[in-house]
C-alpha atoms as a PDB file:
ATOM      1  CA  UNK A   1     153.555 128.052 128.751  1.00  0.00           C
ATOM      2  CA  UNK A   2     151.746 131.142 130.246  1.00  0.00           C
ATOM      3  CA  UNK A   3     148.700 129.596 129.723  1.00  0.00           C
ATOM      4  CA  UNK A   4     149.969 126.441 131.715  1.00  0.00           C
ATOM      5  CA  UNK A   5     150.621 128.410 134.635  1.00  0.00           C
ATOM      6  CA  UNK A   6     147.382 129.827 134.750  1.00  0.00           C
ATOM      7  CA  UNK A   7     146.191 126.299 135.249  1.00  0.00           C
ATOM      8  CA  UNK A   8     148.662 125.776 138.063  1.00  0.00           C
ATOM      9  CA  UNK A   9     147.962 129.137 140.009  1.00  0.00           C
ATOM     10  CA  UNK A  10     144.574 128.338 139.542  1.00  0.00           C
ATOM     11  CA  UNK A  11     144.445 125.003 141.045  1.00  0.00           C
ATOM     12  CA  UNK A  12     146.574 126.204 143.732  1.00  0.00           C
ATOM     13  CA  UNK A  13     144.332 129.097 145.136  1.00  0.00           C
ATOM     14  CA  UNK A  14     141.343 126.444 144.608  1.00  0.00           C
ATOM     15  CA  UNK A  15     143.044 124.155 146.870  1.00  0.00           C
ATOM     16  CA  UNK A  16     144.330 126.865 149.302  1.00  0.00           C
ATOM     17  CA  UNK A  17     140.968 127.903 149.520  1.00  0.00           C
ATOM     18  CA  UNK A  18     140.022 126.948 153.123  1.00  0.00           C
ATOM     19  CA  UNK A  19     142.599 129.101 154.263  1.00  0.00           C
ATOM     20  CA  UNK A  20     141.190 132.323 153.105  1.00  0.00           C
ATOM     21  CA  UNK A  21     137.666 131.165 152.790  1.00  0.00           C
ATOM     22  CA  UNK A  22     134.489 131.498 155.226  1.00  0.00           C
ATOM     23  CA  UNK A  23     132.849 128.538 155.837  1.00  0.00           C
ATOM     24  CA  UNK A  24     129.536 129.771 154.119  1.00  0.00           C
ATOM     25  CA  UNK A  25     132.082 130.954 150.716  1.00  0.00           C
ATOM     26  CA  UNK A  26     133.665 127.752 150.981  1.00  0.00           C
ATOM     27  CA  UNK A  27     130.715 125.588 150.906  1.00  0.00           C
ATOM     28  CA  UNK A  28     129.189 127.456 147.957  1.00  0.00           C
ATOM     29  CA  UNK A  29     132.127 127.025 146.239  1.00  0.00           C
ATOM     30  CA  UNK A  30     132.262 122.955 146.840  1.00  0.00           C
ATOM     31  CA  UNK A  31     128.771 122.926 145.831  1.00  0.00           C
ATOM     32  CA  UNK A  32     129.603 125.007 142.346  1.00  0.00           C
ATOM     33  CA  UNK A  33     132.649 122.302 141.945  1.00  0.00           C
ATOM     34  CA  UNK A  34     130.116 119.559 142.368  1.00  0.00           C
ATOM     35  CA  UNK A  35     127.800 121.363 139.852  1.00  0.00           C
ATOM     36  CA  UNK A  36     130.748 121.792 137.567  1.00  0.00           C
ATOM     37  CA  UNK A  37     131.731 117.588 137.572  1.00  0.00           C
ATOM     38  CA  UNK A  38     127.910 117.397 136.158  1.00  0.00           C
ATOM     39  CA  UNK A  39     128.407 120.006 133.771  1.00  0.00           C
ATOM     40  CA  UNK A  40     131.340 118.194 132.388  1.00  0.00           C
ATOM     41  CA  UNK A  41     129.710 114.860 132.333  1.00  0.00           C
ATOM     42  CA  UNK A  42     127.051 116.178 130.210  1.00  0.00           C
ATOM     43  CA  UNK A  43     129.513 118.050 127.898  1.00  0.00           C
ATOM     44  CA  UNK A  44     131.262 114.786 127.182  1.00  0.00           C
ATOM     45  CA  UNK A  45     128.399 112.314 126.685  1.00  0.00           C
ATOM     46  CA  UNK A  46     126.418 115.478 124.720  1.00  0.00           C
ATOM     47  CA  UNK A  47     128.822 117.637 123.359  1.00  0.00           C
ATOM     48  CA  UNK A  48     131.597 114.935 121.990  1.00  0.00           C
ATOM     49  CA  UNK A  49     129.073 112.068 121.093  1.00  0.00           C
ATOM     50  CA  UNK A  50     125.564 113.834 120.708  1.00  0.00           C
ATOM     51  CA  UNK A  51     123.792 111.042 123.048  1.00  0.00           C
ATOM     52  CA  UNK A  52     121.451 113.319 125.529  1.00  0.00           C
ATOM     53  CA  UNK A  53     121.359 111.696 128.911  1.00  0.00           C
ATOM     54  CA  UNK A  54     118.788 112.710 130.806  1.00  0.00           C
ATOM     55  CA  UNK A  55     119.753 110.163 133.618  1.00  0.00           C
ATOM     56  CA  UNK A  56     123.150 111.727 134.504  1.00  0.00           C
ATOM     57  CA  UNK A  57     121.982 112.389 138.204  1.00  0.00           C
ATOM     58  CA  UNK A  58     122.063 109.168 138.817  1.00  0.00           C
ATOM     59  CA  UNK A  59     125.636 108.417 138.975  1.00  0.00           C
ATOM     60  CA  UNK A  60     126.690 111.692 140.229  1.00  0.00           C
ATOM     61  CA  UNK A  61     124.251 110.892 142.996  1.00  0.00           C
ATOM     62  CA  UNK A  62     125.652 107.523 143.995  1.00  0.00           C
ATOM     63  CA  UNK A  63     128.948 108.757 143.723  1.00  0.00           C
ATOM     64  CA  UNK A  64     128.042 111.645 146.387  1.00  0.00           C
ATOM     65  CA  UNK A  65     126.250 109.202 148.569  1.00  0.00           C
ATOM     66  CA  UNK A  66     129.645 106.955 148.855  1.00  0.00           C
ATOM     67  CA  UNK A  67     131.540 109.931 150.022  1.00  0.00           C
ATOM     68  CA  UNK A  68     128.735 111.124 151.871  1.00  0.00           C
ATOM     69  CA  UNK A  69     127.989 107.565 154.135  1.00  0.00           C
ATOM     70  CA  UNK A  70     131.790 108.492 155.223  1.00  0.00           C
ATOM     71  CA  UNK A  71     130.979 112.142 156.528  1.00  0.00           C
ATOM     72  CA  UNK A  72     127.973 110.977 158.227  1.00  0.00           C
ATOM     73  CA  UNK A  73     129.557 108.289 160.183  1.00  0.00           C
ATOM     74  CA  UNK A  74     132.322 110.749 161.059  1.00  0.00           C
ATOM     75  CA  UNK A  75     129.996 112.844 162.255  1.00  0.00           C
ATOM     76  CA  UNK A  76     128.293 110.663 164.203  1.00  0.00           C
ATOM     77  CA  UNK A  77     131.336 109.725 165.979  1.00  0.00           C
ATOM     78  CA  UNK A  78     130.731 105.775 166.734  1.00  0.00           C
ATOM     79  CA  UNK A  79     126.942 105.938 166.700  1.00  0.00           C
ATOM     80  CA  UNK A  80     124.267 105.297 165.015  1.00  0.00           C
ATOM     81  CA  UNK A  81     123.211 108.207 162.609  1.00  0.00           C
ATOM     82  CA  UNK A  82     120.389 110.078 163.384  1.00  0.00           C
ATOM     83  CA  UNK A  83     118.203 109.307 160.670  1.00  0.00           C
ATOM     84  CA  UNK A  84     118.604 105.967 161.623  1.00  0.00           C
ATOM     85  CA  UNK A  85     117.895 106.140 164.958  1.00  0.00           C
ATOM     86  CA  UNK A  86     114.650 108.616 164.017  1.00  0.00           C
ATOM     87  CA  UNK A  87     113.684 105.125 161.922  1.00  0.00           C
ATOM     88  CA  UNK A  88     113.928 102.629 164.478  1.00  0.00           C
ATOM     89  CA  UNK A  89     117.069 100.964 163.070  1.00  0.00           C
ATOM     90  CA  UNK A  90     119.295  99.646 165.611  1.00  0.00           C
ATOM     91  CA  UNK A  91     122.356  98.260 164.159  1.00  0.00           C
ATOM     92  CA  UNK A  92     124.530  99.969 161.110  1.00  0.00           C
ATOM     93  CA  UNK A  93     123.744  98.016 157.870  1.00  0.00           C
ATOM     94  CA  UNK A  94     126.408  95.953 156.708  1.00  0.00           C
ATOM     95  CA  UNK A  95     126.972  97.909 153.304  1.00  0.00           C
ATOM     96  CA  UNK A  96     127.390 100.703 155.597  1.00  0.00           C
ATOM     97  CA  UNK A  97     130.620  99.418 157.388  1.00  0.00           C
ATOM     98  CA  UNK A  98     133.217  99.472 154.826  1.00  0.00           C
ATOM     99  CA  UNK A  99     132.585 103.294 154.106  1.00  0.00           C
ATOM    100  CA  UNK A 100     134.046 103.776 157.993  1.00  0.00           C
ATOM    101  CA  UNK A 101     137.892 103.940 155.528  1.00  0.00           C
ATOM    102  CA  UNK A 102     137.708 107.115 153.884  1.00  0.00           C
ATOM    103  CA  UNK A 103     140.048 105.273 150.908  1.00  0.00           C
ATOM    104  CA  UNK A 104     137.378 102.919 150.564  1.00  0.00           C
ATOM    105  CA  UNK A 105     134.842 105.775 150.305  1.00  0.00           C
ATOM    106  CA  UNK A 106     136.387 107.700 147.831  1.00  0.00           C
ATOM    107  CA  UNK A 107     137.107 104.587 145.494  1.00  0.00           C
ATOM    108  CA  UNK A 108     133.492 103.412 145.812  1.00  0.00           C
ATOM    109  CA  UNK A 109     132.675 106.780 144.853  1.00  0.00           C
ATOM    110  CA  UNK A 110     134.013 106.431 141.642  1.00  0.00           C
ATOM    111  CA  UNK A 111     134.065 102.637 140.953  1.00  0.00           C
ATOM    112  CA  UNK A 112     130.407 102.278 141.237  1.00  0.00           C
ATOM    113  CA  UNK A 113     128.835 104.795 138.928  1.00  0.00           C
ATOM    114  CA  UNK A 114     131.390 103.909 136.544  1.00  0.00           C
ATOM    115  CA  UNK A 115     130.132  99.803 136.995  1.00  0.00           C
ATOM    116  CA  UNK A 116     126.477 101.276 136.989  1.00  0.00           C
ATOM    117  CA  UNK A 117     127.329 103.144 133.818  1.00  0.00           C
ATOM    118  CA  UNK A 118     129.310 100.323 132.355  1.00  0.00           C
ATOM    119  CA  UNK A 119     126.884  97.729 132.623  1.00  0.00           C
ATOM    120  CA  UNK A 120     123.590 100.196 131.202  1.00  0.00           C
ATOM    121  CA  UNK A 121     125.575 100.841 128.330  1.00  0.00           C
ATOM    122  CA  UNK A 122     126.598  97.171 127.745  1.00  0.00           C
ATOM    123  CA  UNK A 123     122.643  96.604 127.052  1.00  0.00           C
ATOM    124  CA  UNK A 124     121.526  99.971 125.975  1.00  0.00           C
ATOM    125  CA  UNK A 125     124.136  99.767 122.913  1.00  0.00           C
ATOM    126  CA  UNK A 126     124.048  96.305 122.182  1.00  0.00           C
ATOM    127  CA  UNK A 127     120.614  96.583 121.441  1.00  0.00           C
ATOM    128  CA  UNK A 128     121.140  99.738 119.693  1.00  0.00           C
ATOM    129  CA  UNK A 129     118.917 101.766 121.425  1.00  0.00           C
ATOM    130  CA  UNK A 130     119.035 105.315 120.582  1.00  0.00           C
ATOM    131  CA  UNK A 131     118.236 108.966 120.183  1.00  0.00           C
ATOM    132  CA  UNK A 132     115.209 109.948 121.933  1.00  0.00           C
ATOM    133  CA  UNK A 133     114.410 105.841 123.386  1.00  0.00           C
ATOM    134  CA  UNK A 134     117.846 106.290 125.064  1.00  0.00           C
ATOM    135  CA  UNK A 135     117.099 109.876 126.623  1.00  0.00           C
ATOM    136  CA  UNK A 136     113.945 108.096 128.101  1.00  0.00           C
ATOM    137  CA  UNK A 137     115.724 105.314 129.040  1.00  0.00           C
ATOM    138  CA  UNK A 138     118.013 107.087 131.313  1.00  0.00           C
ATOM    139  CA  UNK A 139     115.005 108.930 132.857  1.00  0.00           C
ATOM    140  CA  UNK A 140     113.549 105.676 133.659  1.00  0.00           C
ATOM    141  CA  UNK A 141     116.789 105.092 135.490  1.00  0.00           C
ATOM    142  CA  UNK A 142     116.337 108.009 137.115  1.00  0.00           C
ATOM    143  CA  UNK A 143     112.761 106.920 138.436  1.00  0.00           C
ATOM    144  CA  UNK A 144     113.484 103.991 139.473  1.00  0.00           C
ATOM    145  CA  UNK A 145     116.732 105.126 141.643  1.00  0.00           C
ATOM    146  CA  UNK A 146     114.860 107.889 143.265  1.00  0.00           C
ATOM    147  CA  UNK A 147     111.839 105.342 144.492  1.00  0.00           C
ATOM    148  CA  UNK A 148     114.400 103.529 145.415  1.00  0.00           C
ATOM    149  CA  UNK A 149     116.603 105.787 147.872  1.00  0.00           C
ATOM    150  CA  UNK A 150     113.294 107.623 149.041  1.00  0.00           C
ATOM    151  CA  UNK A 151     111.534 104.167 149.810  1.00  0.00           C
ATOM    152  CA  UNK A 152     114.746 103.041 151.803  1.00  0.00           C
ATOM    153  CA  UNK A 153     114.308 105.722 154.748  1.00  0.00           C
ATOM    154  CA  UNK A 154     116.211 104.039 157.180  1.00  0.00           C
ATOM    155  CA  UNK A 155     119.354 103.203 155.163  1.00  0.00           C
ATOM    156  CA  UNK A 156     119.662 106.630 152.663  1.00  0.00           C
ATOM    157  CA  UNK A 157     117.556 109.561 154.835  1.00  0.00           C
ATOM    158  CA  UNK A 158     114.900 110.052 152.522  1.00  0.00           C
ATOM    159  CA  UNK A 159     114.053 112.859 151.063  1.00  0.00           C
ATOM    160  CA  UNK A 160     116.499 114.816 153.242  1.00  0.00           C
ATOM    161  CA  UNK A 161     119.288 112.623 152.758  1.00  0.00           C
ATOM    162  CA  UNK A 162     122.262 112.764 154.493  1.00  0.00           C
ATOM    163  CA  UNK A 163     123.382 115.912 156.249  1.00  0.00           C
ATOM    164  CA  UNK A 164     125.238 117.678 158.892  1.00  0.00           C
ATOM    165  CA  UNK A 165     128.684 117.059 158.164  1.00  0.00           C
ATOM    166  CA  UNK A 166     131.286 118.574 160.525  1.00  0.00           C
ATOM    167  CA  UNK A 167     134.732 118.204 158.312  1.00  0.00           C
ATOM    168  CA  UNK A 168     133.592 120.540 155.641  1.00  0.00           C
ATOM    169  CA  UNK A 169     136.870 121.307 154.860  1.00  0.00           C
ATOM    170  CA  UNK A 170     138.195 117.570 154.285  1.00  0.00           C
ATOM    171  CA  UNK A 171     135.517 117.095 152.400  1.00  0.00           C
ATOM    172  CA  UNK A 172     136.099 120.440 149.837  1.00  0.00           C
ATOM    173  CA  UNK A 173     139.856 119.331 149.618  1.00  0.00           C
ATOM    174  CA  UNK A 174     138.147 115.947 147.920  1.00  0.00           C
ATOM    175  CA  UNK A 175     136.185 117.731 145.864  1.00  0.00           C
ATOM    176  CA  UNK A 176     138.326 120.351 144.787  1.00  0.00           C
ATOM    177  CA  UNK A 177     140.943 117.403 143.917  1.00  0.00           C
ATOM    178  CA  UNK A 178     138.156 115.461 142.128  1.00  0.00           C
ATOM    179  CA  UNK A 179     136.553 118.607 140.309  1.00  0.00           C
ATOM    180  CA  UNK A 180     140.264 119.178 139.279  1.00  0.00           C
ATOM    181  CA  UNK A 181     140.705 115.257 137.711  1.00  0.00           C
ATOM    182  CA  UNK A 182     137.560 115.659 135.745  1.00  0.00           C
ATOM    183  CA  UNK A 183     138.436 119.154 134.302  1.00  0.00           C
ATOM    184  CA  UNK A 184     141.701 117.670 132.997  1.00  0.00           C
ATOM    185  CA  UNK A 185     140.033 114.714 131.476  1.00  0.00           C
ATOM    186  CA  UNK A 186     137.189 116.733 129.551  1.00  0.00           C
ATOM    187  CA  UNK A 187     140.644 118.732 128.563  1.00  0.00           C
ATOM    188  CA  UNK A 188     142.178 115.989 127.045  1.00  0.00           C
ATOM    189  CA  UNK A 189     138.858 114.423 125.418  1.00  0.00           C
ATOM    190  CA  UNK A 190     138.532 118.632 123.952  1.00  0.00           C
ATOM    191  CA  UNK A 191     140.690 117.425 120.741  1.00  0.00           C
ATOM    192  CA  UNK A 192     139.477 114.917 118.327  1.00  0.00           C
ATOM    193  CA  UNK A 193     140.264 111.778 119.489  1.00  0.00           C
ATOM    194  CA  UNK A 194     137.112 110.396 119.891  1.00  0.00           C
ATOM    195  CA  UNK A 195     134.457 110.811 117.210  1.00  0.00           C
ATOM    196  CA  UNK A 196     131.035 109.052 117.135  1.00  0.00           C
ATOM    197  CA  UNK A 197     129.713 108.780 113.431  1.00  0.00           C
ATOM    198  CA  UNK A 198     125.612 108.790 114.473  1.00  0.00           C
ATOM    199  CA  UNK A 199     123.948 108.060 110.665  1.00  0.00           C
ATOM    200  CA  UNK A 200     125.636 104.811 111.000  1.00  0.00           C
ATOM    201  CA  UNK A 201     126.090 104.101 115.005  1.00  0.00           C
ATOM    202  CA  UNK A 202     129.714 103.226 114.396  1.00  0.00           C
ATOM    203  CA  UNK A 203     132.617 104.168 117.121  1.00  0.00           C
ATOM    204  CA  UNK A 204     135.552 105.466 115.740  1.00  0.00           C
ATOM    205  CA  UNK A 205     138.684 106.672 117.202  1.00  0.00           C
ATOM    206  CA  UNK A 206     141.139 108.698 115.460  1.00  0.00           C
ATOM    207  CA  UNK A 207     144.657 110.102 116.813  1.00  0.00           C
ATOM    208  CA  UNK A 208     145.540 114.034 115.867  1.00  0.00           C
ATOM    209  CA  UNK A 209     148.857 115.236 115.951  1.00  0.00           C
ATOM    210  CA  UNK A 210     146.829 118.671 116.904  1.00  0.00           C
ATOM    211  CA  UNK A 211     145.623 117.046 120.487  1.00  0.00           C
ATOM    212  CA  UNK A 212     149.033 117.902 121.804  1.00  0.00           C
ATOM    213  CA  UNK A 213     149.971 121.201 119.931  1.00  0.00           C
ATOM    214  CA  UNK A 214     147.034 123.214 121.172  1.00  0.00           C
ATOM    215  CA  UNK A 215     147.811 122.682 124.707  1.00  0.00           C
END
């Protein structure tokens, strides 16, 4: 029970933050938050099945570039953004519209890298591609994504991508409340529920009656 609390006190001066925060502490700590939703991405594909994904940026790239497209365009404020207009583009791109809804943002933000993922691992494990051929596999990914977003100037920003957001603290609020969804996830997948048997590539799941008495 005391430990439960800890989790709620926790969560509560995490979301309270902006109150007691400088802007500087408060964007270092949405950027640790961020860091931390990779760190437990990697602990769950790694640590609870042993596949090493060295591709991982990818999603949590597309999924920051969802929430991201919203920032910018509420930053620009009904214009065009700048990077944009530095590229000689003179209408928004249509894929750019919808992400105008912030609801829309943040559901992109999660429904496509997990569609991306989805569909990668449809092929990668039907064909039973594995151990090291996977880890390169998922760099390749990562290649080919990175070409892609630097090539498109005009629609992603480049190299700098996309920057100068003005609602810092909507935007830590979403993070914070994402970071905090992910944490309790990787919490419940910390008991063995899931097990992957690697000599023989077969998934197996398994219930434990100790999943619920060690929280």
């Amino acid at each position: 029970m005391n430990k439960r609390w800890g989790y709620w006190l926790f969560f509560a001066a995490l979301f309270l933050a902006p109150f007691y925060l400088t802007e500087f502490r408060l964007s270092l700590l949405g950027k640790f938050l961020c860091f931390a939703i990779v760190a437990v991405g990697i602990s769950l594909i790694w640590g609870h099945t042993g596949i090493l994904s060295l591709g991982h940026g990818v999603y949590f790239g597309l999924g920051a570039y969802c929430m991201a497209m919203y920032l910018k365009l509420e930053a620009s404020r009904g214009h065009l953004p700048d990077f944009m207009e530095w590229s000689g583009v003179r209408e928004l791109p249509w894929f750019w519209k919808p992400f105008a809804h912030p609801m829309v943002a943040i559901a992109a933000a999660i429904a496509l890298p997990t569609l991306l993922a989805a569909l990668l691992s449809y092929f990668t494990f039907k064909n039973r591609i594995q151990g090291v051929y996977f880890s390169l596999l998922s760099q390749a990914v990562v290649v080919v994504f990175v070409t892609l977003f630097i090539g498109k100037q005009e629609w992603t920003g480049g190299t700098n991508g996309l920057t100068n957001f003005f609602d810092r603290v909507r935007l830590f609020v979403i993070i914070a409340a994402y970071a905090n969804c992910v944490v309790l996830a990787d919490s419940s997948c910390s008991c063995p529920h899931f097990r992957y048997d690697a000599p023989s590539n077969d998934w197996s799941a398994r219930k434990s009656a100790h999943c619920h008495s060690r929280r």
